[in-house]
C-alpha atoms as a PDB file:
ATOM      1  CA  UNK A   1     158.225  47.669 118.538  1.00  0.00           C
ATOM      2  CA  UNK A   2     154.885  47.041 120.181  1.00  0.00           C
ATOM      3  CA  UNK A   3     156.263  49.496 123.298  1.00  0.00           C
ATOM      4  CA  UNK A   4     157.307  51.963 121.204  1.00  0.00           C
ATOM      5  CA  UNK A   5     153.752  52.040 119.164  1.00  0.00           C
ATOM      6  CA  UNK A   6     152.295  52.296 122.624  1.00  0.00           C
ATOM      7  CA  UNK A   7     154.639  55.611 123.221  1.00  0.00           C
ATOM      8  CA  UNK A   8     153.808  57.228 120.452  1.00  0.00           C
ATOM      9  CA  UNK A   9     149.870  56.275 120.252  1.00  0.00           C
ATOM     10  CA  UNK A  10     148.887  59.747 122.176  1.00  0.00           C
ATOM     11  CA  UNK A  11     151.183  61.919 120.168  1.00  0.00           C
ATOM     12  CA  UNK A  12     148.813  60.388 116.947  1.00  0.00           C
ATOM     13  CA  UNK A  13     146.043  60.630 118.928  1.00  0.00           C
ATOM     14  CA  UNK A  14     147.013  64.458 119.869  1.00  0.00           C
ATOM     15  CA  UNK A  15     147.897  65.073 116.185  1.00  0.00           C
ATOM     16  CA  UNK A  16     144.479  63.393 115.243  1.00  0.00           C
ATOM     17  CA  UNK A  17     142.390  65.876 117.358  1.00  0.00           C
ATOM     18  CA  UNK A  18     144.030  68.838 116.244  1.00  0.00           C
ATOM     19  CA  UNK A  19     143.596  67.973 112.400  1.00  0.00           C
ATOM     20  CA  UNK A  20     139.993  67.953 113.104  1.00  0.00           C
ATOM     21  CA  UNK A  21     139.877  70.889 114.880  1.00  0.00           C
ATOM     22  CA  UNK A  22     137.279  73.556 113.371  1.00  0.00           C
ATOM     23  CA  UNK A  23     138.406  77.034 112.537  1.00  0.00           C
ATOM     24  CA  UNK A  24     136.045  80.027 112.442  1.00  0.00           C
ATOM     25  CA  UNK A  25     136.346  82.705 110.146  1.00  0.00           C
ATOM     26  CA  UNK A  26     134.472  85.726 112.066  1.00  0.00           C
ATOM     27  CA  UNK A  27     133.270  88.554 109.574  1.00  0.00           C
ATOM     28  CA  UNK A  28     133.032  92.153 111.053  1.00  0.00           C
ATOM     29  CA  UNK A  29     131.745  94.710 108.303  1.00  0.00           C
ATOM     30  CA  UNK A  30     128.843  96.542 106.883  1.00  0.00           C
ATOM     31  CA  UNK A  31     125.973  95.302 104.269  1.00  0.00           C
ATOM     32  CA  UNK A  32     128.244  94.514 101.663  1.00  0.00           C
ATOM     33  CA  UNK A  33     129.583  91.340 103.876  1.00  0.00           C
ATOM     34  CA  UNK A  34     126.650  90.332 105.684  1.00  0.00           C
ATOM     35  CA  UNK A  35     123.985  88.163 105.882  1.00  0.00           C
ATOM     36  CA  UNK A  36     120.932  88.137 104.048  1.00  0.00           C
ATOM     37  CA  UNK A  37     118.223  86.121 105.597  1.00  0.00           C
ATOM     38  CA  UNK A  38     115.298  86.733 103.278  1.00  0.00           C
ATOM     39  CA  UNK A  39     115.423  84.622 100.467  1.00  0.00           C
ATOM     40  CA  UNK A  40     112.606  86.353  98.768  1.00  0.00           C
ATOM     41  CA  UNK A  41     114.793  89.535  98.007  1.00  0.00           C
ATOM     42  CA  UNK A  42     118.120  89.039  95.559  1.00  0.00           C
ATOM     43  CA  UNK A  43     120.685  91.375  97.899  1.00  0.00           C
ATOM     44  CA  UNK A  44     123.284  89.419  99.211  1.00  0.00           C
ATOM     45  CA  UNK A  45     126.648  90.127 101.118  1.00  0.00           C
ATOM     46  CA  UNK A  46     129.622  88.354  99.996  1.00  0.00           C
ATOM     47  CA  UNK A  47     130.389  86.777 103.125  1.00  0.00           C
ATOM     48  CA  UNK A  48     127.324  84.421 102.272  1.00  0.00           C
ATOM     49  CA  UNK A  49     129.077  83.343  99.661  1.00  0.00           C
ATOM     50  CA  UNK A  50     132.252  82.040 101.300  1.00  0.00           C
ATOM     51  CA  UNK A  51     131.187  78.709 102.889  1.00  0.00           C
ATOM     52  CA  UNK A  52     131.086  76.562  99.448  1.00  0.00           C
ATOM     53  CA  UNK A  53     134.672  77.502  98.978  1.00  0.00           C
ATOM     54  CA  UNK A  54     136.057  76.074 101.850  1.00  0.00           C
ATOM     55  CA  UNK A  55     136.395  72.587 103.208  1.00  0.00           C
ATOM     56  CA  UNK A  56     134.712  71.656 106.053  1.00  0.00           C
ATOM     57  CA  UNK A  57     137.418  72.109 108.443  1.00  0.00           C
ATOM     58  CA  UNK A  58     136.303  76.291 108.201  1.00  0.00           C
ATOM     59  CA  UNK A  59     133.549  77.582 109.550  1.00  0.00           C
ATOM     60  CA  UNK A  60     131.779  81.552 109.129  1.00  0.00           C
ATOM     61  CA  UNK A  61     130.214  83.482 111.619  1.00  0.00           C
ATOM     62  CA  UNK A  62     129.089  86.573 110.004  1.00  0.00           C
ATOM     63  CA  UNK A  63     128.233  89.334 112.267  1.00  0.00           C
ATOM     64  CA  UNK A  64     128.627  91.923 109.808  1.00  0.00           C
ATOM     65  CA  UNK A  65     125.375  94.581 109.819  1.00  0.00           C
ATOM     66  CA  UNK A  66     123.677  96.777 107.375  1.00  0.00           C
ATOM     67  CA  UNK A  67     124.514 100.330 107.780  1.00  0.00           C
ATOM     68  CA  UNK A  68     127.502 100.335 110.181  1.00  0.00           C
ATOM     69  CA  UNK A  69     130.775 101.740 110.086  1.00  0.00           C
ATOM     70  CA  UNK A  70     134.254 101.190 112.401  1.00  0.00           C
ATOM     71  CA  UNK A  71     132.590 103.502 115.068  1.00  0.00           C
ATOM     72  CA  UNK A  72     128.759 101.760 114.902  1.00  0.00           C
ATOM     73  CA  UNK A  73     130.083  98.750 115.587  1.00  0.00           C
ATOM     74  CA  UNK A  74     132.460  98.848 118.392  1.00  0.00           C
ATOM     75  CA  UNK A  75     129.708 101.252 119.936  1.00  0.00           C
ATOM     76  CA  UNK A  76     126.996  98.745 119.912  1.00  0.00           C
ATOM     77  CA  UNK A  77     128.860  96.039 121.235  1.00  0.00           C
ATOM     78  CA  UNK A  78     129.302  93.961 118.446  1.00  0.00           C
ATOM     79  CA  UNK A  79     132.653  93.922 118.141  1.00  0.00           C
ATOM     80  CA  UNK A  80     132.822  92.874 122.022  1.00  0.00           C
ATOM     81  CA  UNK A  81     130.685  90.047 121.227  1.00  0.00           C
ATOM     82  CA  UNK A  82     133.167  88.707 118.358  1.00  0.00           C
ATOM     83  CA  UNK A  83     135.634  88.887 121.207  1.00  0.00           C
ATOM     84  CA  UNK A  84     133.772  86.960 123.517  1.00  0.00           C
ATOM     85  CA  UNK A  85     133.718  84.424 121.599  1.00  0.00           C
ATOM     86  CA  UNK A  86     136.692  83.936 119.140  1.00  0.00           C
ATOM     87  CA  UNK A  87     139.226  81.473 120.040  1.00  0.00           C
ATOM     88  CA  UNK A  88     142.801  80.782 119.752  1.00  0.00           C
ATOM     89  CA  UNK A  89     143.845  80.156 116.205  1.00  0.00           C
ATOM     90  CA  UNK A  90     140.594  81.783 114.742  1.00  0.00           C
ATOM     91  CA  UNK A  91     140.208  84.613 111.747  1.00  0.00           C
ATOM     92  CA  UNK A  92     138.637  87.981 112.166  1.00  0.00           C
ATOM     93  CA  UNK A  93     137.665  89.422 108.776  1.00  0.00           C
ATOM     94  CA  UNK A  94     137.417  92.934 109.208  1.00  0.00           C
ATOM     95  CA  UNK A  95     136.045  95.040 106.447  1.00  0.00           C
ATOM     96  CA  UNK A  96     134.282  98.970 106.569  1.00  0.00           C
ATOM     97  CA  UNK A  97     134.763 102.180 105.001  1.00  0.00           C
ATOM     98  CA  UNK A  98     131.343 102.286 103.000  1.00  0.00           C
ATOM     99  CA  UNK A  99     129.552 103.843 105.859  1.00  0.00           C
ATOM    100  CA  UNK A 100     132.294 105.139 108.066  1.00  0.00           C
ATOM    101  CA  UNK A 101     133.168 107.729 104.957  1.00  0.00           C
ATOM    102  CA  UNK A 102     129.759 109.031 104.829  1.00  0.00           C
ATOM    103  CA  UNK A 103     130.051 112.649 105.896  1.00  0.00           C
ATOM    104  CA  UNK A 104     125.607 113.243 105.432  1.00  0.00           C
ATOM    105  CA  UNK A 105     124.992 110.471 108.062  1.00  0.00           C
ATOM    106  CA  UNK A 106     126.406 111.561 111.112  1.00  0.00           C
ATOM    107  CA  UNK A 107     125.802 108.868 113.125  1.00  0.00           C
ATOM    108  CA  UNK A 108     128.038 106.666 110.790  1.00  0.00           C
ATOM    109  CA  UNK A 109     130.505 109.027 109.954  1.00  0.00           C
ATOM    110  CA  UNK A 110     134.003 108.293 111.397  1.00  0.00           C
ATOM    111  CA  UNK A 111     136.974 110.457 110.612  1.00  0.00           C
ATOM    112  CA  UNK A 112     140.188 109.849 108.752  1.00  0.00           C
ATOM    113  CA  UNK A 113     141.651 109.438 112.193  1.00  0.00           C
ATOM    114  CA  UNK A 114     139.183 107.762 114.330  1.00  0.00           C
ATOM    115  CA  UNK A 115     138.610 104.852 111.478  1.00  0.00           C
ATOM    116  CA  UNK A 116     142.220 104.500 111.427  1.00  0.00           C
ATOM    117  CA  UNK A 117     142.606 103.968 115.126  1.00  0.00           C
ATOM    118  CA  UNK A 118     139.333 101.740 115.038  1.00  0.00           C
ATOM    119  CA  UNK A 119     141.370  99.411 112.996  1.00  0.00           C
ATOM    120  CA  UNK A 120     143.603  99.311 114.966  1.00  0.00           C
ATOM    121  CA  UNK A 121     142.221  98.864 118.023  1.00  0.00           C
ATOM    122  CA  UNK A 122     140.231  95.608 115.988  1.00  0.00           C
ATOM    123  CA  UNK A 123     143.673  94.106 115.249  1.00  0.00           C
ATOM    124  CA  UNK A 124     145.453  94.715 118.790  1.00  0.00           C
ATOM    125  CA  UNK A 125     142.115  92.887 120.374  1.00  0.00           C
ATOM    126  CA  UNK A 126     142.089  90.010 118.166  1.00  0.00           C
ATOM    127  CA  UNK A 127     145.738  89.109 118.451  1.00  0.00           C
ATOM    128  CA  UNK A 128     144.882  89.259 122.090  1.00  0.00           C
ATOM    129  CA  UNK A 129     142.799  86.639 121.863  1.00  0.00           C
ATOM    130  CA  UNK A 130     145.729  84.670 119.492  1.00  0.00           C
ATOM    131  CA  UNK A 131     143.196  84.984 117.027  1.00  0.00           C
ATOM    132  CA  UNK A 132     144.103  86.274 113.477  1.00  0.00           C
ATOM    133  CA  UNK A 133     143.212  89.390 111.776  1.00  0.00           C
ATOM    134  CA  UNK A 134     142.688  89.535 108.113  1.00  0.00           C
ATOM    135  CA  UNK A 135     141.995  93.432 106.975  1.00  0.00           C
ATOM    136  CA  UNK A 136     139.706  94.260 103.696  1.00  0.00           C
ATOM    137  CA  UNK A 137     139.625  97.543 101.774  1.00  0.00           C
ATOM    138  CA  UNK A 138     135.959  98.186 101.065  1.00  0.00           C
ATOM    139  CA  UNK A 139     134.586  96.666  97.630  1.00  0.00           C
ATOM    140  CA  UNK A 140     133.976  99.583  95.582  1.00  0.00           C
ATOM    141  CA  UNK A 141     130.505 101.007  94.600  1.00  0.00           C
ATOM    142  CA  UNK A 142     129.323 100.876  90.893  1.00  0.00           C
ATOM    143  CA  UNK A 143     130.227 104.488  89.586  1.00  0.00           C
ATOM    144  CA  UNK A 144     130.816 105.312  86.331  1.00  0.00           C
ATOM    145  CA  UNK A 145     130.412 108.958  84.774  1.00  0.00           C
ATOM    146  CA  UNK A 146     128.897 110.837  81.416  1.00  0.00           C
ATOM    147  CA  UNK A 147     132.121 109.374  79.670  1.00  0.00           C
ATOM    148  CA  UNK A 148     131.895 105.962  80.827  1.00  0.00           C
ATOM    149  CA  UNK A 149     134.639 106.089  82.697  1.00  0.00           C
ATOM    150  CA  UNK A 150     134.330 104.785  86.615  1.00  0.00           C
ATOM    151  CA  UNK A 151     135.397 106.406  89.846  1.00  0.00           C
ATOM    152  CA  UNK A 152     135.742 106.131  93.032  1.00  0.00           C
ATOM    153  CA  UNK A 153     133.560 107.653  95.917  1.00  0.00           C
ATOM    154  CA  UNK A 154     135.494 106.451  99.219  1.00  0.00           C
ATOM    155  CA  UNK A 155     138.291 108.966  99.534  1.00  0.00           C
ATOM    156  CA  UNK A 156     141.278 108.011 101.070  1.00  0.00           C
ATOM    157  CA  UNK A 157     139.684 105.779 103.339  1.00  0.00           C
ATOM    158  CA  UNK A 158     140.852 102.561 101.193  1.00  0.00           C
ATOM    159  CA  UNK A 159     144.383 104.361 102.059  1.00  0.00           C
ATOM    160  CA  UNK A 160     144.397 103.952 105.473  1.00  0.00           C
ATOM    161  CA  UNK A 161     143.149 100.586 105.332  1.00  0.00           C
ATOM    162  CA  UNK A 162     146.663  99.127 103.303  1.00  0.00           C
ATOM    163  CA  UNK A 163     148.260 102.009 106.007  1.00  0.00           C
ATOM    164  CA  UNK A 164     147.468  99.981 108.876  1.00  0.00           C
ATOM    165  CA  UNK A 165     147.865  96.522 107.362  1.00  0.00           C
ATOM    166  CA  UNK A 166     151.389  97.613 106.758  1.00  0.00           C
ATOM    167  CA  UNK A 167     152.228  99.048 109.363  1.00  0.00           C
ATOM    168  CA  UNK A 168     150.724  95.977 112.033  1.00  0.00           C
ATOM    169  CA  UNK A 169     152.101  93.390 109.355  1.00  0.00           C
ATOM    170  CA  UNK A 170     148.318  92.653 109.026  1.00  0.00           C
ATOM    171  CA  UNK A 171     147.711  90.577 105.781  1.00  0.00           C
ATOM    172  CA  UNK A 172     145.850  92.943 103.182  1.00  0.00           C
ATOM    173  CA  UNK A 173     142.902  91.853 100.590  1.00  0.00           C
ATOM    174  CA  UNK A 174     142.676  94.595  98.681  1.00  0.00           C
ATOM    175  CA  UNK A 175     138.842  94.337  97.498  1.00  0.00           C
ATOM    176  CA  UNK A 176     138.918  97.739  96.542  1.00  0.00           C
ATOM    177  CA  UNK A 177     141.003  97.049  93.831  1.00  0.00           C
ATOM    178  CA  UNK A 178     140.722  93.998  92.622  1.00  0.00           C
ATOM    179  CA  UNK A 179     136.325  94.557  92.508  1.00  0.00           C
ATOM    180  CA  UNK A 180     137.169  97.526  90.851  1.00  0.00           C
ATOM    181  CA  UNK A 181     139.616  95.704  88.237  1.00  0.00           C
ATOM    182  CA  UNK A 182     136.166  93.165  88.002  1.00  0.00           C
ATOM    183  CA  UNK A 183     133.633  96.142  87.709  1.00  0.00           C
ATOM    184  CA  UNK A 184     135.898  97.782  85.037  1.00  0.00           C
ATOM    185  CA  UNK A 185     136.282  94.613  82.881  1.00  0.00           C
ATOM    186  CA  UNK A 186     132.645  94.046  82.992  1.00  0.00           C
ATOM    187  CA  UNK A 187     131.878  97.789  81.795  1.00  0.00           C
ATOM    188  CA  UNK A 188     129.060  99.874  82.463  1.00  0.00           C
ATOM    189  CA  UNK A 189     125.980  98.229  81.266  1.00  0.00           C
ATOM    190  CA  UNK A 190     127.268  95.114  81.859  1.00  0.00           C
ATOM    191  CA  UNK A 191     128.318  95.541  85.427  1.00  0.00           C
ATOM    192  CA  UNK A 192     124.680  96.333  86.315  1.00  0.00           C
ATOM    193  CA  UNK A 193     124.228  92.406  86.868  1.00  0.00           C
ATOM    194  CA  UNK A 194     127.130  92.423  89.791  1.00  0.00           C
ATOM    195  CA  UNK A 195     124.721  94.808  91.769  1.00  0.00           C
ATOM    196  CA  UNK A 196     120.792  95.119  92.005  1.00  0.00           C
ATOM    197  CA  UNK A 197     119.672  96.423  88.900  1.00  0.00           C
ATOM    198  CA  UNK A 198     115.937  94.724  89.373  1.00  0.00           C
ATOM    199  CA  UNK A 199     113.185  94.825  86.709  1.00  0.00           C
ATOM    200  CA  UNK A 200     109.918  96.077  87.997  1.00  0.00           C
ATOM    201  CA  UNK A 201     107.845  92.416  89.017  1.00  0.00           C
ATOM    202  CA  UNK A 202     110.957  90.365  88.610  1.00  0.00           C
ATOM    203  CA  UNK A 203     110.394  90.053  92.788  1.00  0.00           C
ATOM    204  CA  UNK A 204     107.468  90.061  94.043  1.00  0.00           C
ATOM    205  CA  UNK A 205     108.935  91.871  97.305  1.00  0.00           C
ATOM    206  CA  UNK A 206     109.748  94.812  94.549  1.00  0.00           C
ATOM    207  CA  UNK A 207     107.104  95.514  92.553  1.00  0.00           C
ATOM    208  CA  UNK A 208     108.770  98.859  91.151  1.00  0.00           C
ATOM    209  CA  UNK A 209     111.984  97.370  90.438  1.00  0.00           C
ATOM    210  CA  UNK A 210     115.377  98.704  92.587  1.00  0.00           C
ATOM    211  CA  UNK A 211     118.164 100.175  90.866  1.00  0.00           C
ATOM    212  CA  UNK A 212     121.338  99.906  93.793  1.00  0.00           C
ATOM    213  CA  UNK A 213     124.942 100.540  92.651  1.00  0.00           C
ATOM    214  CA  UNK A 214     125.984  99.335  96.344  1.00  0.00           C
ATOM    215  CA  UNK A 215     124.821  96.146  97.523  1.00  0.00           C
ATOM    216  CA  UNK A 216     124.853  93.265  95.639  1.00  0.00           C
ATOM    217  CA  UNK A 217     123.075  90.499  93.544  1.00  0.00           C
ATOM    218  CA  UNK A 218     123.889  86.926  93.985  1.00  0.00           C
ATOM    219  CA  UNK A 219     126.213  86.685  91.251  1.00  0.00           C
ATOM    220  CA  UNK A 220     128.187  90.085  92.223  1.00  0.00           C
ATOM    221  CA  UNK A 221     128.668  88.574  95.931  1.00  0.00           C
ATOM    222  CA  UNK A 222     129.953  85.235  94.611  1.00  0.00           C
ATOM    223  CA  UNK A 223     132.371  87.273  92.649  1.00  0.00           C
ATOM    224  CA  UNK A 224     133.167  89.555  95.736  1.00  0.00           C
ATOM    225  CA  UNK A 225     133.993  86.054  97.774  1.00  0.00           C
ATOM    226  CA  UNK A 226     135.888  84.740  94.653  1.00  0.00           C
ATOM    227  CA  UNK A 227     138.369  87.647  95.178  1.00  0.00           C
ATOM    228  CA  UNK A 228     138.733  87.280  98.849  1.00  0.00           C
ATOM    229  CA  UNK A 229     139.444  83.309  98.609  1.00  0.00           C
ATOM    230  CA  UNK A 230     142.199  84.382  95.367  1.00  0.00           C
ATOM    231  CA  UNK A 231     143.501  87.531  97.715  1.00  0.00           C
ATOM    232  CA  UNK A 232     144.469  85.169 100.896  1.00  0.00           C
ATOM    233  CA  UNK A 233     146.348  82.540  98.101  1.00  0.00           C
ATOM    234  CA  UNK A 234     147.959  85.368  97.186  1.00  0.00           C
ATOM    235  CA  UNK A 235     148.531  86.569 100.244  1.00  0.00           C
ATOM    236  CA  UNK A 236     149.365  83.207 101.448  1.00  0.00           C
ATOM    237  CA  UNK A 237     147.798  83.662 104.848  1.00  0.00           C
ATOM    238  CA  UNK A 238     147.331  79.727 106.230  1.00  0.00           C
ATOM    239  CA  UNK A 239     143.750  79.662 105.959  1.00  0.00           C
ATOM    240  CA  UNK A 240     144.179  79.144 102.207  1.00  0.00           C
ATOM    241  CA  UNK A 241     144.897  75.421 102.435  1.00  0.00           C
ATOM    242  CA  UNK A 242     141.533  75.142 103.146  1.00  0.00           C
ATOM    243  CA  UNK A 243     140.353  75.960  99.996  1.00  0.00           C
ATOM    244  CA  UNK A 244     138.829  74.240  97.118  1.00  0.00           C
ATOM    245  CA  UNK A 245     140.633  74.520  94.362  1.00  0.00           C
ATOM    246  CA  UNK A 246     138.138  73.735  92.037  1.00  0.00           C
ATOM    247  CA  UNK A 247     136.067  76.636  93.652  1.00  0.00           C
ATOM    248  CA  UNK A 248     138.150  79.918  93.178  1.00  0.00           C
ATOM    249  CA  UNK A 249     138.563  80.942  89.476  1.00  0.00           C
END
């Protein structure tokens, strides 16, 4: 008995080790995801919001960035650096479109074809690394028109997004529609709290007030991060055991 214990002891040990092992959830996007460092202002990206959802077995690195699209990023390097230093068994969030469908900034813009082979090119590299990819349609902007009926503005960018996730057997969180089915159900006055609809003097950092149908307030980015943690259970991509339960609605 005692020699057998003594057999198996570095298998537990082994098994021990590994259950403790940390997993980080890397975050490549655009302002919608990233991280807000001043306090003093209310925007917030949704990938802020993540961390209280999980158990402390995940981990976030967000280097999503204001303003960038598919092509922004990989040109600046940022994407090398998520390569540098992701790690076996790791997530890569990867979420654009807001920026890369922007036709009046041409430094941003990236076409039909060029976003679509940027995503790809993100997935190939990260299951190079045996890391995981996890592919997000962009969240949609606040749009609604003289009817009160909303729209869309990102074209069929979305499209090729759920093109490419099916096509690589990616798993999918469709943000675009499910924070559309959230934007809808809240209406069109109401929906102003999701993003920054600011009173003038309710921040002292905007005296004038801000009216943004893009980015969001606190409570619109805990609701973006809500969907995400409900799209990968129903999904059922592994990093879902890691959940809280309690947390996602």
């Amino acid at each position: 008995m005692k020699k057998t214990f003594l057999l198996l002891m570095p298998l537990l040990l082994l098994s021990m080790k590994a259950d403790k092992k940390t997993i980080t959830v890397f975050l490549a996007g655009d302002s919608t995801m990233a991280f807000k460092p001043k306090t003093e202002h209310p925007e917030r990206g949704w990938g802020m919001m993540l961390e209280p959802l999980f158990n402390d077995k995940v981990r976030f690195d967000n280097r999503a960035k204001n303003g960038r699209s598919t092509k922004t990023f990989l040109a600046e390097g940022i994407w090398d650096g998520i390569m540098a230093d992701v790690a076996k068994g790791d997530y890569v969030v990867i979420q654009f479109g807001h920026n890369d469908s922007s036709k009046e900034k041409g430094e941003r813009y990236t076409t039909p074809e060029q976003y679509r082979k940027n995503l790809e090119f993100m997935v190939t590299t990260t299951r190079a690394k045996k890391a995981h990819p996890i592919l997000c349609t962009p969240v949609v902007r606040r749009r609604f028109d003289q009817d009160g009926k909303f729209y869309d503005s990102h074209g069929e960018y979305p499209d090729l997004v759920r093109q490419v996730a099916a096509a690589m057997k990616v798993p999918l969180i469709d943000m675009h529609r499910s924070s559309e089915k959230v934007i809808v159900a809240h209406g069109e006055e109401d929906s102003k709290k999701i993003f920054l609809h600011i009173a003038p003097g309710a921040y002292p950092v905007l005296p004038e007030g801000m009216t943004d149908n893009t980015h969001f307030s606190a409570y619109g980015a805990g609701l973006m991060a809500e969907l995400f943690a409900e799209g990968l259970e129903n999904q059922a991509v592994r990093l879902a055991k890691h959940l809280k339960k309690a947390a996602v609605k």
